[in-house]
PDB file of N, CA and C in Angstrom:
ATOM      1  N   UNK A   1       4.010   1.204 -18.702  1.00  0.00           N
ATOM      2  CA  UNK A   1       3.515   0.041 -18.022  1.00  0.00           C
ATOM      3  C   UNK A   1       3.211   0.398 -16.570  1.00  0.00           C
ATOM      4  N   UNK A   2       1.915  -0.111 -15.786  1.00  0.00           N
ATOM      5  CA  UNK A   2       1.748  -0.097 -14.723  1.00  0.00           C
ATOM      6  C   UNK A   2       2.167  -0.777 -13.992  1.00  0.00           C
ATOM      7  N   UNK A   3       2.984  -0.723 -12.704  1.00  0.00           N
ATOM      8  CA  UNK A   3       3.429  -1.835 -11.910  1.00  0.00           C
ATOM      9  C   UNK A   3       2.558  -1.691 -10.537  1.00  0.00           C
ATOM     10  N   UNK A   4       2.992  -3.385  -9.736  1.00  0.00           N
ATOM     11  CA  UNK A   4       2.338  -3.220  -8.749  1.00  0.00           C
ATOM     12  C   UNK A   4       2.913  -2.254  -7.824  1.00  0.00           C
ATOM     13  N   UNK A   5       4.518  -1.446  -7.682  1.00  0.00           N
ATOM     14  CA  UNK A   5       4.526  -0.708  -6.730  1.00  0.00           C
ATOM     15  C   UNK A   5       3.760   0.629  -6.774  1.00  0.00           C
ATOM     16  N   UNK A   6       3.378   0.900  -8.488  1.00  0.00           N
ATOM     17  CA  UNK A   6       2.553   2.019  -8.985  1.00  0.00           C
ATOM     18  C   UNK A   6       0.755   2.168  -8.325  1.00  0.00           C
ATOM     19  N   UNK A   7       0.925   0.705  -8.255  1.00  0.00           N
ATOM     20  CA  UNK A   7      -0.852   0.520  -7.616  1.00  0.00           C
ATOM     21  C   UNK A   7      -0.652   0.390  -5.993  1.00  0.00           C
ATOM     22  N   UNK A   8       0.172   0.273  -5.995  1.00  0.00           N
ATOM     23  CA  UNK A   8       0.142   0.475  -4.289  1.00  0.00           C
ATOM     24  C   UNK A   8       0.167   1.752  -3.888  1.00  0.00           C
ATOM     25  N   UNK A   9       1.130   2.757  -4.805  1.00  0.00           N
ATOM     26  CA  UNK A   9       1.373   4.078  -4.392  1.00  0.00           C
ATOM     27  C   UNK A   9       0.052   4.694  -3.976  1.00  0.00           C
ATOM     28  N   UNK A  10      -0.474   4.705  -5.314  1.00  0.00           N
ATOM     29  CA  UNK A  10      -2.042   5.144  -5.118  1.00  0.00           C
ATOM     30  C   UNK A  10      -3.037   4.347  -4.709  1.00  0.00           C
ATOM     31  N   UNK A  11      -3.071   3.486  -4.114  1.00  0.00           N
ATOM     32  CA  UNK A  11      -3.988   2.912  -3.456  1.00  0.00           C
ATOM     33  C   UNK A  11      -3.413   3.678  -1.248  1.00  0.00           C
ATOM     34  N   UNK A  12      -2.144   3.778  -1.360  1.00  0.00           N
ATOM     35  CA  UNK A  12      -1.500   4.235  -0.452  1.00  0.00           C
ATOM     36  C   UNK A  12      -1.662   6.194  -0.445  1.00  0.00           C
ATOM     37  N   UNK A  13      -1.985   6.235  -1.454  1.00  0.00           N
ATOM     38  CA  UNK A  13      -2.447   7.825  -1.295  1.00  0.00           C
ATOM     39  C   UNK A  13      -4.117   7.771  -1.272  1.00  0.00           C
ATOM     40  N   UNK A  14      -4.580   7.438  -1.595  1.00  0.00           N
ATOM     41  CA  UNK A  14      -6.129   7.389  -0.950  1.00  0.00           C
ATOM     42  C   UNK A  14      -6.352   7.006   0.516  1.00  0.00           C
ATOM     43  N   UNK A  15      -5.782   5.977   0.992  1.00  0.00           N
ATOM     44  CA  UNK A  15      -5.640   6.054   1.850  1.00  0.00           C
ATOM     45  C   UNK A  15      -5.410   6.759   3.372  1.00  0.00           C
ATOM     46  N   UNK A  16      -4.053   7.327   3.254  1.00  0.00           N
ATOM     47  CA  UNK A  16      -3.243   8.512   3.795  1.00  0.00           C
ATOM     48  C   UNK A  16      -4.053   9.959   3.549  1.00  0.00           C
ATOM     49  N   UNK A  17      -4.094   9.883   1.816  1.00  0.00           N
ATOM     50  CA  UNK A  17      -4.705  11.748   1.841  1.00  0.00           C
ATOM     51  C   UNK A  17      -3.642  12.542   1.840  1.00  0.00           C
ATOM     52  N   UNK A  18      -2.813  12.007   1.670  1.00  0.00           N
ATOM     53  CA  UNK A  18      -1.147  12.958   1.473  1.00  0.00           C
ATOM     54  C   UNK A  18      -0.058  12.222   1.130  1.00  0.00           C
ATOM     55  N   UNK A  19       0.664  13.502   0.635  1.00  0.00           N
ATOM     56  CA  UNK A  19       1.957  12.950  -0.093  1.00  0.00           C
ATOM     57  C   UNK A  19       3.041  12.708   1.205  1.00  0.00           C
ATOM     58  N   UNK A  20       2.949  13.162   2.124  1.00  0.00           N
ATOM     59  CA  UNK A  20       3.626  12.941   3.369  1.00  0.00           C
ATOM     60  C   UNK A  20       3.343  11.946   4.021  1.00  0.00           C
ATOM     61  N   UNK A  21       2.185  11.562   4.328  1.00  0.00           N
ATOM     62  CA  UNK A  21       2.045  10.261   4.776  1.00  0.00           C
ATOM     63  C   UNK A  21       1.985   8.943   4.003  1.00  0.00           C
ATOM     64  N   UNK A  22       1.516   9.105   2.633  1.00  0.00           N
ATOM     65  CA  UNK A  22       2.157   7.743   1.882  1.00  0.00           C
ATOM     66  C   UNK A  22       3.334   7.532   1.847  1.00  0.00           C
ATOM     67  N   UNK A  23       3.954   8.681   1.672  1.00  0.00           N
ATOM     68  CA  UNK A  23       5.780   8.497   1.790  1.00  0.00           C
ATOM     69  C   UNK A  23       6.316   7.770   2.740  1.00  0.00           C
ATOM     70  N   UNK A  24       5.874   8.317   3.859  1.00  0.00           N
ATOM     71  CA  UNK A  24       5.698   7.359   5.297  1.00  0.00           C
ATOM     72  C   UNK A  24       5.328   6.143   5.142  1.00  0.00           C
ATOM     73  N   UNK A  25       4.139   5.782   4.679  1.00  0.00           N
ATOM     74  CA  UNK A  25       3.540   4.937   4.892  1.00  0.00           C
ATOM     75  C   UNK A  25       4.020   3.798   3.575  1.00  0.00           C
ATOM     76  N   UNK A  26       5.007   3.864   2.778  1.00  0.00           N
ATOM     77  CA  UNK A  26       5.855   3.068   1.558  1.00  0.00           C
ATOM     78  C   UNK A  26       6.909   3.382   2.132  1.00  0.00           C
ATOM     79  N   UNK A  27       7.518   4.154   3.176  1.00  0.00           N
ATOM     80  CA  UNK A  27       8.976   4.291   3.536  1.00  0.00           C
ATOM     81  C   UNK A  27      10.200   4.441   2.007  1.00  0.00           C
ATOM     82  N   UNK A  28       9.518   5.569   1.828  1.00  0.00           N
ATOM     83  CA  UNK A  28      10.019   6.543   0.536  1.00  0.00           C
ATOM     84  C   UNK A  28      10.237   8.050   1.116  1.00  0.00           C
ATOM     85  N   UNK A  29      11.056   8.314   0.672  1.00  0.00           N
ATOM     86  CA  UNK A  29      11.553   9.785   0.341  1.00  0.00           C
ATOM     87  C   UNK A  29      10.222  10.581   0.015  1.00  0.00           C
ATOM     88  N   UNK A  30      10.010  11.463   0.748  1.00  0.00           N
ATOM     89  CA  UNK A  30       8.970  12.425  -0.454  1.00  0.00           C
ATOM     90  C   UNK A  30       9.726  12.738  -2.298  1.00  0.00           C
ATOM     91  N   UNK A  31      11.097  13.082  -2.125  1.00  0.00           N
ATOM     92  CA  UNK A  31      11.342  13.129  -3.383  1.00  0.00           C
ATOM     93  C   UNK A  31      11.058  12.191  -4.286  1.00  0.00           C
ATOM     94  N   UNK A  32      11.690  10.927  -3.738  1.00  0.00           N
ATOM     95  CA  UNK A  32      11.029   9.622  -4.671  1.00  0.00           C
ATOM     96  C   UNK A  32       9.621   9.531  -4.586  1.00  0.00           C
ATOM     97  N   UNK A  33       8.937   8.980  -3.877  1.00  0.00           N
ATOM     98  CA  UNK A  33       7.561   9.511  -3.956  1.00  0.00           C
ATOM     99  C   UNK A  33       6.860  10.034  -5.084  1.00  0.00           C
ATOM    100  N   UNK A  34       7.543  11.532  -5.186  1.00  0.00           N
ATOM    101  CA  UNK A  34       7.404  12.404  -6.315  1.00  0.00           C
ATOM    102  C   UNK A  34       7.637  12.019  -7.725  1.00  0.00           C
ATOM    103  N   UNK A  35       8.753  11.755  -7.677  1.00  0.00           N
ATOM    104  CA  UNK A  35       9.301  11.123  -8.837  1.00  0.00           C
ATOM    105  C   UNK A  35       8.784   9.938  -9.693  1.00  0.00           C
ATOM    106  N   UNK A  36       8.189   9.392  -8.380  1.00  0.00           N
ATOM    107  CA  UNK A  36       7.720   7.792  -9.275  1.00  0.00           C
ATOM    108  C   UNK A  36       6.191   8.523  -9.409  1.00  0.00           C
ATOM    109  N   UNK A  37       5.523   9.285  -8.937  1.00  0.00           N
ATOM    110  CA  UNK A  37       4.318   9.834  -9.482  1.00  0.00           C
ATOM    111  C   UNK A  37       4.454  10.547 -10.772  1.00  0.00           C
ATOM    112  N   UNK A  38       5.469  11.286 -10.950  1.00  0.00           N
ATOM    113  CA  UNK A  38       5.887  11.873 -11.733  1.00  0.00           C
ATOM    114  C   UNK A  38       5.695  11.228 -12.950  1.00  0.00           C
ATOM    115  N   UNK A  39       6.526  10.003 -13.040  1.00  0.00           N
ATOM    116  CA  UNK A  39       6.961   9.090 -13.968  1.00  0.00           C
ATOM    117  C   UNK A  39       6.043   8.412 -14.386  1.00  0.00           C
ATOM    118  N   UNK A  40       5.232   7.973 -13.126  1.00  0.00           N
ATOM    119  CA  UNK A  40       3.634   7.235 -13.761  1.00  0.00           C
ATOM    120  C   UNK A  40       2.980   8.199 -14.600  1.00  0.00           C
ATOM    121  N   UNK A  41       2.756   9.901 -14.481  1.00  0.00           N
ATOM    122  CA  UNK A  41       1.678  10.981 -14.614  1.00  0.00           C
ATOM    123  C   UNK A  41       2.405  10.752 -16.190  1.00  0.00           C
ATOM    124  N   UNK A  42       3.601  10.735 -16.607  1.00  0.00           N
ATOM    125  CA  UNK A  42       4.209  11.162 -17.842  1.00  0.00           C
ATOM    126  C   UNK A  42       4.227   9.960 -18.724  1.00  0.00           C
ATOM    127  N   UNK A  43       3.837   8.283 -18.065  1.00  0.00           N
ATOM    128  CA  UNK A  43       3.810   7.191 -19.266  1.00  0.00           C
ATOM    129  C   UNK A  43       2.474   7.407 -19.105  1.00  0.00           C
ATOM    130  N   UNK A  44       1.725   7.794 -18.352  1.00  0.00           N
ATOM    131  CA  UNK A  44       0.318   7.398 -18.676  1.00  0.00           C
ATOM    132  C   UNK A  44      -0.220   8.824 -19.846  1.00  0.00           C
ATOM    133  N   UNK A  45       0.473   9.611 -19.430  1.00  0.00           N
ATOM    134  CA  UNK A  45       0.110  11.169 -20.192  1.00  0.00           C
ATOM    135  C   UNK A  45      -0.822  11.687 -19.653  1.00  0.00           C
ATOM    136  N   UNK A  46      -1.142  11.393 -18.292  1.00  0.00           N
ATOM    137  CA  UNK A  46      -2.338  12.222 -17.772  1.00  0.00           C
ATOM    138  C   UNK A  46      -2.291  12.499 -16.108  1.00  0.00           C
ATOM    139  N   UNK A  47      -2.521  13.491 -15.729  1.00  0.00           N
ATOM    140  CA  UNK A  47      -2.427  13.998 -14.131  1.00  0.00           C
ATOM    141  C   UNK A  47      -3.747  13.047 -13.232  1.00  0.00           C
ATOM    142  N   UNK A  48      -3.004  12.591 -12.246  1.00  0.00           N
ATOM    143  CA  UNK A  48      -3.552  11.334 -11.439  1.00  0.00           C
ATOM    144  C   UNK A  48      -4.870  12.247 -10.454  1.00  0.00           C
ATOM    145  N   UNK A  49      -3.793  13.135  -9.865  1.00  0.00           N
ATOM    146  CA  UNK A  49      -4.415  13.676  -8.592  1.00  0.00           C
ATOM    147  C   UNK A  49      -4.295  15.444  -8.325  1.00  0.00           C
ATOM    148  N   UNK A  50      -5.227  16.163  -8.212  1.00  0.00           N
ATOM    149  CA  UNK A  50      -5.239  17.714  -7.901  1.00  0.00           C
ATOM    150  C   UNK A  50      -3.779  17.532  -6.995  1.00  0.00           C
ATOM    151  N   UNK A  51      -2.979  18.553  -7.311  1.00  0.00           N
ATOM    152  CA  UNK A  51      -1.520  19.066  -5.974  1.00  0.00           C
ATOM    153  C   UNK A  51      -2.690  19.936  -5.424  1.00  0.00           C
ATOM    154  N   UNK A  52      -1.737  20.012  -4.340  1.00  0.00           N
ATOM    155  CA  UNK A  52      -2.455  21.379  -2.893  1.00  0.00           C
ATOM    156  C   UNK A  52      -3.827  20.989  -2.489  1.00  0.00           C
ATOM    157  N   UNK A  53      -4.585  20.036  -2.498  1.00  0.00           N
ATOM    158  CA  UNK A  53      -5.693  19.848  -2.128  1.00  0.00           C
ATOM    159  C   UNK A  53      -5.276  18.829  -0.777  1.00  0.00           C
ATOM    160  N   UNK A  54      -6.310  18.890   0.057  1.00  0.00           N
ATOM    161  CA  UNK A  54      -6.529  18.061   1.409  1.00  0.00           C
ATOM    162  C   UNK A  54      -7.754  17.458   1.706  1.00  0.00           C
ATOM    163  N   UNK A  55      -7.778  16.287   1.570  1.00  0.00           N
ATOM    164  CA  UNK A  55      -6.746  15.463   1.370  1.00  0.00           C
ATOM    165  C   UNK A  55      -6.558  15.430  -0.259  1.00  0.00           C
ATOM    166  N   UNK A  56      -5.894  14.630  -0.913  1.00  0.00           N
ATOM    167  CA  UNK A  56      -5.923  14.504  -2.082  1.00  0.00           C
ATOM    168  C   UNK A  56      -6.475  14.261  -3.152  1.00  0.00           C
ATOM    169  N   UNK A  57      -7.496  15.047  -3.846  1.00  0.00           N
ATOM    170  CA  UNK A  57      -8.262  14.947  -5.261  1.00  0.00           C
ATOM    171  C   UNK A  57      -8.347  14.142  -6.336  1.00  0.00           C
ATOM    172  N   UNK A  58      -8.438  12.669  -6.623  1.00  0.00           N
ATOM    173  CA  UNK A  58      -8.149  12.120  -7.555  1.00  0.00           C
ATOM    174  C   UNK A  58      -8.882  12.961  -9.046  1.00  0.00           C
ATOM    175  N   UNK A  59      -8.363  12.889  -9.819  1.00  0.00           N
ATOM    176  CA  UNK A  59      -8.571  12.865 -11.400  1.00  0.00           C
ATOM    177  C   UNK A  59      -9.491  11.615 -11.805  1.00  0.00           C
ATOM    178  N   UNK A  60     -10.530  12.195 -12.364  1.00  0.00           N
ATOM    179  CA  UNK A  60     -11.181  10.854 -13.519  1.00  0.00           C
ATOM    180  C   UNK A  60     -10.229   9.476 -13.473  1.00  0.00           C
ATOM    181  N   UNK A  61      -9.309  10.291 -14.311  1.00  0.00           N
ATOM    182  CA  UNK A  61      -7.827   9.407 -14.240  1.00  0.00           C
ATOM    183  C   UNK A  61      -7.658   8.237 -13.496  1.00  0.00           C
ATOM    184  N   UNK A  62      -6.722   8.973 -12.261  1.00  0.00           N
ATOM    185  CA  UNK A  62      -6.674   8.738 -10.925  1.00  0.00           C
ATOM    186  C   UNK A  62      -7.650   7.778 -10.135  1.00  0.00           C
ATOM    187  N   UNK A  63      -8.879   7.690 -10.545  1.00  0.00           N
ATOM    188  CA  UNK A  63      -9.883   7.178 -10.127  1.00  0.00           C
ATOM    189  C   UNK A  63      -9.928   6.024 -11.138  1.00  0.00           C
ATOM    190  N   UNK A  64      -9.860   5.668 -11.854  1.00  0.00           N
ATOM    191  CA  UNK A  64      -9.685   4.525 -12.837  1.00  0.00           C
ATOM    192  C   UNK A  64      -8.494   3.759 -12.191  1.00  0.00           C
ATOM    193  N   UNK A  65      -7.211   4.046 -12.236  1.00  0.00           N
ATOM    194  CA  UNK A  65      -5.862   3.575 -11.627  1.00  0.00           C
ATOM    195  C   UNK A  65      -6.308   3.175  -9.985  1.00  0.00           C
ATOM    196  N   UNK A  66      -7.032   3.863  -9.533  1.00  0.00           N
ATOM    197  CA  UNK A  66      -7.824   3.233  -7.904  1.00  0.00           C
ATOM    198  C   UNK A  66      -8.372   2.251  -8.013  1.00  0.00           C
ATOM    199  N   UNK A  67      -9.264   2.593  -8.884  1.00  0.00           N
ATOM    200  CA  UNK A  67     -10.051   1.140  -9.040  1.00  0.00           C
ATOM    201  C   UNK A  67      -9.486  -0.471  -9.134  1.00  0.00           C
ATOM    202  N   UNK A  68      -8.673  -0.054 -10.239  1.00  0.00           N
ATOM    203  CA  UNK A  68      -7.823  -1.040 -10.969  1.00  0.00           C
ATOM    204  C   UNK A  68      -6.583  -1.641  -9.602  1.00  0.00           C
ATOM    205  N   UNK A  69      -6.143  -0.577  -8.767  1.00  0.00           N
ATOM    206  CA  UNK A  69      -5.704  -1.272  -7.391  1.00  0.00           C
ATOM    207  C   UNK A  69      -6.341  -2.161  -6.245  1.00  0.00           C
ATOM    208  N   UNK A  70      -7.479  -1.435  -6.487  1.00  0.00           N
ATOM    209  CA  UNK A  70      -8.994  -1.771  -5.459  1.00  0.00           C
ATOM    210  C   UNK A  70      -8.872  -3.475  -5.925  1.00  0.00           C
ATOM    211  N   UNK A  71      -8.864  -3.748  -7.149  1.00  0.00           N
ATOM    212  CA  UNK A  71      -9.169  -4.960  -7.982  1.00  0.00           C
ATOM    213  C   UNK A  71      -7.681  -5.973  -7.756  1.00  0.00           C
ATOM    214  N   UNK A  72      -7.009  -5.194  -8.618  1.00  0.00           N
ATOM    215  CA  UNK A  72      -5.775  -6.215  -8.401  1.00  0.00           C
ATOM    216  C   UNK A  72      -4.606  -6.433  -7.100  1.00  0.00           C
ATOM    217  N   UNK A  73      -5.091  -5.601  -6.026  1.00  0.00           N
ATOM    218  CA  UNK A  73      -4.004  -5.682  -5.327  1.00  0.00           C
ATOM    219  C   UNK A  73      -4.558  -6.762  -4.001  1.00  0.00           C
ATOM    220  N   UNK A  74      -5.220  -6.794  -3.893  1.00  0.00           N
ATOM    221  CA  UNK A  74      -6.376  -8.093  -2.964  1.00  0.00           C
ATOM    222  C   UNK A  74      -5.722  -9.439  -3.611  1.00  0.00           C
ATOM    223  N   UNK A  75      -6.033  -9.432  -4.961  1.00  0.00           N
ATOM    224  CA  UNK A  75      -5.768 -10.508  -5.807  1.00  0.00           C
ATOM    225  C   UNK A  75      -4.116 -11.060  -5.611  1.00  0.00           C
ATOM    226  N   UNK A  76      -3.622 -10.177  -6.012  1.00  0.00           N
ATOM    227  CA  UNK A  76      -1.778 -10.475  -5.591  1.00  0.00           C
ATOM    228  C   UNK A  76      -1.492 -10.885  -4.353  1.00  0.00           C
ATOM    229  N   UNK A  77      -1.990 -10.116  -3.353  1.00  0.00           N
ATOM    230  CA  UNK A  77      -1.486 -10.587  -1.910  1.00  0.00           C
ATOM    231  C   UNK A  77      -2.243 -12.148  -1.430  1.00  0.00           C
ATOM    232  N   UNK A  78      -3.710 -12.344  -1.939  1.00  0.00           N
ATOM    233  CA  UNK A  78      -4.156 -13.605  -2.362  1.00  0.00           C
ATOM    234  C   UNK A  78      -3.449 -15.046  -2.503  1.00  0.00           C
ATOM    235  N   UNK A  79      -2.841 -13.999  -3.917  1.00  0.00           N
ATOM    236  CA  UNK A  79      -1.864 -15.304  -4.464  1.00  0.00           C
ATOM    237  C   UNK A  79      -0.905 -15.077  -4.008  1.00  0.00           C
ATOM    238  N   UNK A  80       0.016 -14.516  -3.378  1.00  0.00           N
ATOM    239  CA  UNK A  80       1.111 -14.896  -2.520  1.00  0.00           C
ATOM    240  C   UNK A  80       0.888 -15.763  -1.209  1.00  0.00           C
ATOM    241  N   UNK A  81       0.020 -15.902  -0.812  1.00  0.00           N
ATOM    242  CA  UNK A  81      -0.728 -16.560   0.343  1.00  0.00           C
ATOM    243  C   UNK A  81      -0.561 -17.770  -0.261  1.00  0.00           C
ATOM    244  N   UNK A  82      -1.522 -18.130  -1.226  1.00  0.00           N
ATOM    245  CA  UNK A  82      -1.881 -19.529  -1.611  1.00  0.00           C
ATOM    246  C   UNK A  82      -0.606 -20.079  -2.411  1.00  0.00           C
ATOM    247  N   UNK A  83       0.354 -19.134  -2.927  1.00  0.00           N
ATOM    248  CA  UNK A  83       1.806 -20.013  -3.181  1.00  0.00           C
ATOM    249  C   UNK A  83       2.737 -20.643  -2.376  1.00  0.00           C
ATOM    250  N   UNK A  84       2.534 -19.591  -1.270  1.00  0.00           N
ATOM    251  CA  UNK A  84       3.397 -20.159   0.211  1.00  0.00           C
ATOM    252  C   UNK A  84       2.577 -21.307   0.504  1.00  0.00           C
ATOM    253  N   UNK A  85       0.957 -21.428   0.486  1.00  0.00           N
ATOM    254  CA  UNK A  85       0.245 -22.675   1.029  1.00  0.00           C
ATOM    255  C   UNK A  85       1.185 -23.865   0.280  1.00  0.00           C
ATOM    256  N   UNK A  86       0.577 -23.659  -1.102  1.00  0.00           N
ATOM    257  CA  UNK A  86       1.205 -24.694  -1.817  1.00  0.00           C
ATOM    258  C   UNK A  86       2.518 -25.309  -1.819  1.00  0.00           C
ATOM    259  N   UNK A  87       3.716 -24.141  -0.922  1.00  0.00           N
ATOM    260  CA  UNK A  87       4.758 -24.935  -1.273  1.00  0.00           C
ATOM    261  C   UNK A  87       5.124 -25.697   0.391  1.00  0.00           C
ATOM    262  N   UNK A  88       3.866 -26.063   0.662  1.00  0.00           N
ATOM    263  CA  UNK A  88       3.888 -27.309   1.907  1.00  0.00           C
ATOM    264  C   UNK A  88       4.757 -26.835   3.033  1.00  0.00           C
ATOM    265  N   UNK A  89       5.017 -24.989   3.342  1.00  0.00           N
ATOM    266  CA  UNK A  89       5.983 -24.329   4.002  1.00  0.00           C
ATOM    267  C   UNK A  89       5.619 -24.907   5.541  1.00  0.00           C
ATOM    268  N   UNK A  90       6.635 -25.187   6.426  1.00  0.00           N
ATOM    269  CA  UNK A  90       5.906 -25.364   8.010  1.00  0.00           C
ATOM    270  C   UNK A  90       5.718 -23.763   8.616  1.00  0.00           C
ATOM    271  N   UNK A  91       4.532 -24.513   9.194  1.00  0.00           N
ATOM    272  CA  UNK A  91       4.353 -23.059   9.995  1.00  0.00           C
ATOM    273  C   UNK A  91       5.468 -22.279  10.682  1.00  0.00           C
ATOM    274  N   UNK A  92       5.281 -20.869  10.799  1.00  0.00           N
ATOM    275  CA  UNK A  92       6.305 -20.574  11.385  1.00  0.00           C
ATOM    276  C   UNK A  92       5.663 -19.550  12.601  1.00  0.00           C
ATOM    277  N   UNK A  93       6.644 -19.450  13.404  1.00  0.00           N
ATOM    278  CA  UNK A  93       6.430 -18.362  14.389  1.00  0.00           C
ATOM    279  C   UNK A  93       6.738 -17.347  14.707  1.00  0.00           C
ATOM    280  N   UNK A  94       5.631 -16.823  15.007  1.00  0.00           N
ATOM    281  CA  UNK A  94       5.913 -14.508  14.932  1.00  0.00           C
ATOM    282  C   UNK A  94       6.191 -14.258  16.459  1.00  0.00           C
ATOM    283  N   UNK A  95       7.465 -14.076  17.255  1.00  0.00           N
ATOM    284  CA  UNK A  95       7.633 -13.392  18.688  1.00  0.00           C
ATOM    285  C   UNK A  95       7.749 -12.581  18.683  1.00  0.00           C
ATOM    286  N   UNK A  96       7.132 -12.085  20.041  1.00  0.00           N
ATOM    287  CA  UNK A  96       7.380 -10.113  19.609  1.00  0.00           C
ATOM    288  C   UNK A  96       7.222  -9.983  21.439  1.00  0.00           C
ATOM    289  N   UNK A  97       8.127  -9.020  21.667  1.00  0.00           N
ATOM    290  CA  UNK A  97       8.549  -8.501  22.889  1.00  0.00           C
ATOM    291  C   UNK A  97       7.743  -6.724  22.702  1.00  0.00           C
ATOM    292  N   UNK A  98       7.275  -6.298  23.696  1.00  0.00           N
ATOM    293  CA  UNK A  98       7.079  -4.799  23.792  1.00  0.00           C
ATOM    294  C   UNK A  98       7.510  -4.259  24.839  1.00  0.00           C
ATOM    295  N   UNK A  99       8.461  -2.848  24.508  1.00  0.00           N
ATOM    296  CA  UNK A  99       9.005  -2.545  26.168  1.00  0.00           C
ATOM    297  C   UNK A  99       8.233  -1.384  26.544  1.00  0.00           C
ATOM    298  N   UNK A 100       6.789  -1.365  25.726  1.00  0.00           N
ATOM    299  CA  UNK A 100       5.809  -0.035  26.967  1.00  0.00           C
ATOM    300  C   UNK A 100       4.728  -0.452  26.375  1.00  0.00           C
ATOM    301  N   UNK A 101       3.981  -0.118  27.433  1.00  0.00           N
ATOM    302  CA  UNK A 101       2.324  -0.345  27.125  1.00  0.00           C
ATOM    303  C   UNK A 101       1.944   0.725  25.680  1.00  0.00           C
ATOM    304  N   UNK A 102       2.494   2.118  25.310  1.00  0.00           N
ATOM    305  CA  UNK A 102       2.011   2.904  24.197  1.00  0.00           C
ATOM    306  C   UNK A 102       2.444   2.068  22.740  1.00  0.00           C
ATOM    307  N   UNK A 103       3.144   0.779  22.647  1.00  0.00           N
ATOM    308  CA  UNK A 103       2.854   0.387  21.582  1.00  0.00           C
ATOM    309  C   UNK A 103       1.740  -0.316  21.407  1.00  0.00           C
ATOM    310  N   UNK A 104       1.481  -0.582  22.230  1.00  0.00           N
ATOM    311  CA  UNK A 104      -0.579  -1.255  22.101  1.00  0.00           C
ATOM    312  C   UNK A 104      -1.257  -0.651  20.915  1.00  0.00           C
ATOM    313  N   UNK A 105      -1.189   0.508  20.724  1.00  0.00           N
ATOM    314  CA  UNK A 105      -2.408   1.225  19.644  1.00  0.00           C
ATOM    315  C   UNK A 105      -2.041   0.721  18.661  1.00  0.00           C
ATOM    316  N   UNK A 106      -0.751   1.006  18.074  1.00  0.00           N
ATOM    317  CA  UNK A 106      -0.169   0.409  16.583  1.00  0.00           C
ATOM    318  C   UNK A 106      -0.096  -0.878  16.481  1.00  0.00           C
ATOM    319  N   UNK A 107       0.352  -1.832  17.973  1.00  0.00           N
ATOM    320  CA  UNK A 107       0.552  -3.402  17.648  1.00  0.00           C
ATOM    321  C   UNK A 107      -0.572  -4.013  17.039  1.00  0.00           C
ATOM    322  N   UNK A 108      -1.784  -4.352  17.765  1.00  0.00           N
ATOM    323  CA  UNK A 108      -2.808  -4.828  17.687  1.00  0.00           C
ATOM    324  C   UNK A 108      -3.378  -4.905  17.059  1.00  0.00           C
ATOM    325  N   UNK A 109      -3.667  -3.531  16.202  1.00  0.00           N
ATOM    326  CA  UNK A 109      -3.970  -3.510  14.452  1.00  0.00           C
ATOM    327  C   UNK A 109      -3.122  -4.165  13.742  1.00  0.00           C
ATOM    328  N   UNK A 110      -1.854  -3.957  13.958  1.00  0.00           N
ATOM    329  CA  UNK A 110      -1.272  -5.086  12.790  1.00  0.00           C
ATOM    330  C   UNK A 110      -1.158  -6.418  13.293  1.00  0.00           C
ATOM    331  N   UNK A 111      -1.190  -6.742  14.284  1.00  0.00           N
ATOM    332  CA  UNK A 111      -1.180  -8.175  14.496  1.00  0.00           C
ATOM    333  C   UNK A 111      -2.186  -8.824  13.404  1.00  0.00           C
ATOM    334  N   UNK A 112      -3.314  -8.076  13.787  1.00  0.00           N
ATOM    335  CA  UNK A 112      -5.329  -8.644  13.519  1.00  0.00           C
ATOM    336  C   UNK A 112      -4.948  -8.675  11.972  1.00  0.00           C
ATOM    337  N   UNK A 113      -3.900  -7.479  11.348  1.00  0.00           N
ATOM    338  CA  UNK A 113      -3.838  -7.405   9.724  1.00  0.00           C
ATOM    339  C   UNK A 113      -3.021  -8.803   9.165  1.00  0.00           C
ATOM    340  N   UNK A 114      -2.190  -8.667  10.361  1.00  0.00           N
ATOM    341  CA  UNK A 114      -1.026  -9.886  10.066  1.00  0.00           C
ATOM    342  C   UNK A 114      -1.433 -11.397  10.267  1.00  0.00           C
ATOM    343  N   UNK A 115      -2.507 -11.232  10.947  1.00  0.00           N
ATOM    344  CA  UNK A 115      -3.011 -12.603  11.233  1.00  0.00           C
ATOM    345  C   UNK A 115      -4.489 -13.162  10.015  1.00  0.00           C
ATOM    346  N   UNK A 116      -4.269 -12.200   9.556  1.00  0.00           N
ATOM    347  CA  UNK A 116      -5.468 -12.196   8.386  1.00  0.00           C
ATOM    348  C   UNK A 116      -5.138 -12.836   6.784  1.00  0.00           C
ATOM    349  N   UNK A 117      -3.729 -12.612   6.678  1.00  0.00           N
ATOM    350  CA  UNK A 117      -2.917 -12.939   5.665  1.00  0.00           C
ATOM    351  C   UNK A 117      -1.935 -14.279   6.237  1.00  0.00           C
ATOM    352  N   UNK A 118      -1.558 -14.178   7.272  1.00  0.00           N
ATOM    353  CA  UNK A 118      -1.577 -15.741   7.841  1.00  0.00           C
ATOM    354  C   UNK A 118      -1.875 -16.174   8.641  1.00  0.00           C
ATOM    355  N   UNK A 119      -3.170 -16.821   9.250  1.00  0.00           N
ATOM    356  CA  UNK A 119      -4.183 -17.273   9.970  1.00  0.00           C
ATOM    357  C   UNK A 119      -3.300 -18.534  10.702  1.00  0.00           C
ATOM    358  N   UNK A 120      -2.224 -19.272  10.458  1.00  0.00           N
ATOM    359  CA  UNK A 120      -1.842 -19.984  10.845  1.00  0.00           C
ATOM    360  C   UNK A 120      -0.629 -19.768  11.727  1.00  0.00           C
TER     361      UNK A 120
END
């Protein structure tokens, strides 16, 4: 069975282009990481992505399972949006303190991401 943390992985390795920085970027272990690729490569019975390539090579495969993230993972975060709408939640509020100007590069992008998924 495919799960959504399986479609994130690889939607999170296209992304990145490495097994080091999706790891990072899911705040996983490279071993786990590995492992849950592993585990996907062995129910599905087929190799996702070339190892040793830079950035990372999808498989035919691999490229089907992208797609299929491309598709459903928009959709999920969607509907988590519109369930919170529905359950009449009050708005709430995001404070955020910064103690140096060098978090600017990283904040700002996620604010704009964070404010995109809740506009309110």
């Amino acid at each position: 069975m495919i799960d959504i943390k399986h479609l994130k992985t690889i939607s999170t390795l296209k992304e990145t282009g490495s097994l080091v920085n999706t790891a990072r970027g899911l705040f996983l272990t490279q071993s786990a990481l590995s492992h849950q690729i592993k585990d996907l490569e062995n129910k599905l019975d087929c190799q996702l992505f070339e190892r040793k390539t830079q950035p990372v090579r999808f498989t035919p495969q691999g490229m089907l399972l992208l797609e299929l993230a491309n598709e459903i993972l928009p959709r999920v975060e969607a509907t988590k949006c519109r369930l919170k709408e529905s359950l009449n939640q009050p708005i709430s509020q995001l404070r955020l303190s910064v103690e140096c100007h060098a978090c600017f590069h990283w904040l700002l992008p996620t604010i704009k991401e964070f404010n995109n998924f809740w506009p309110d």
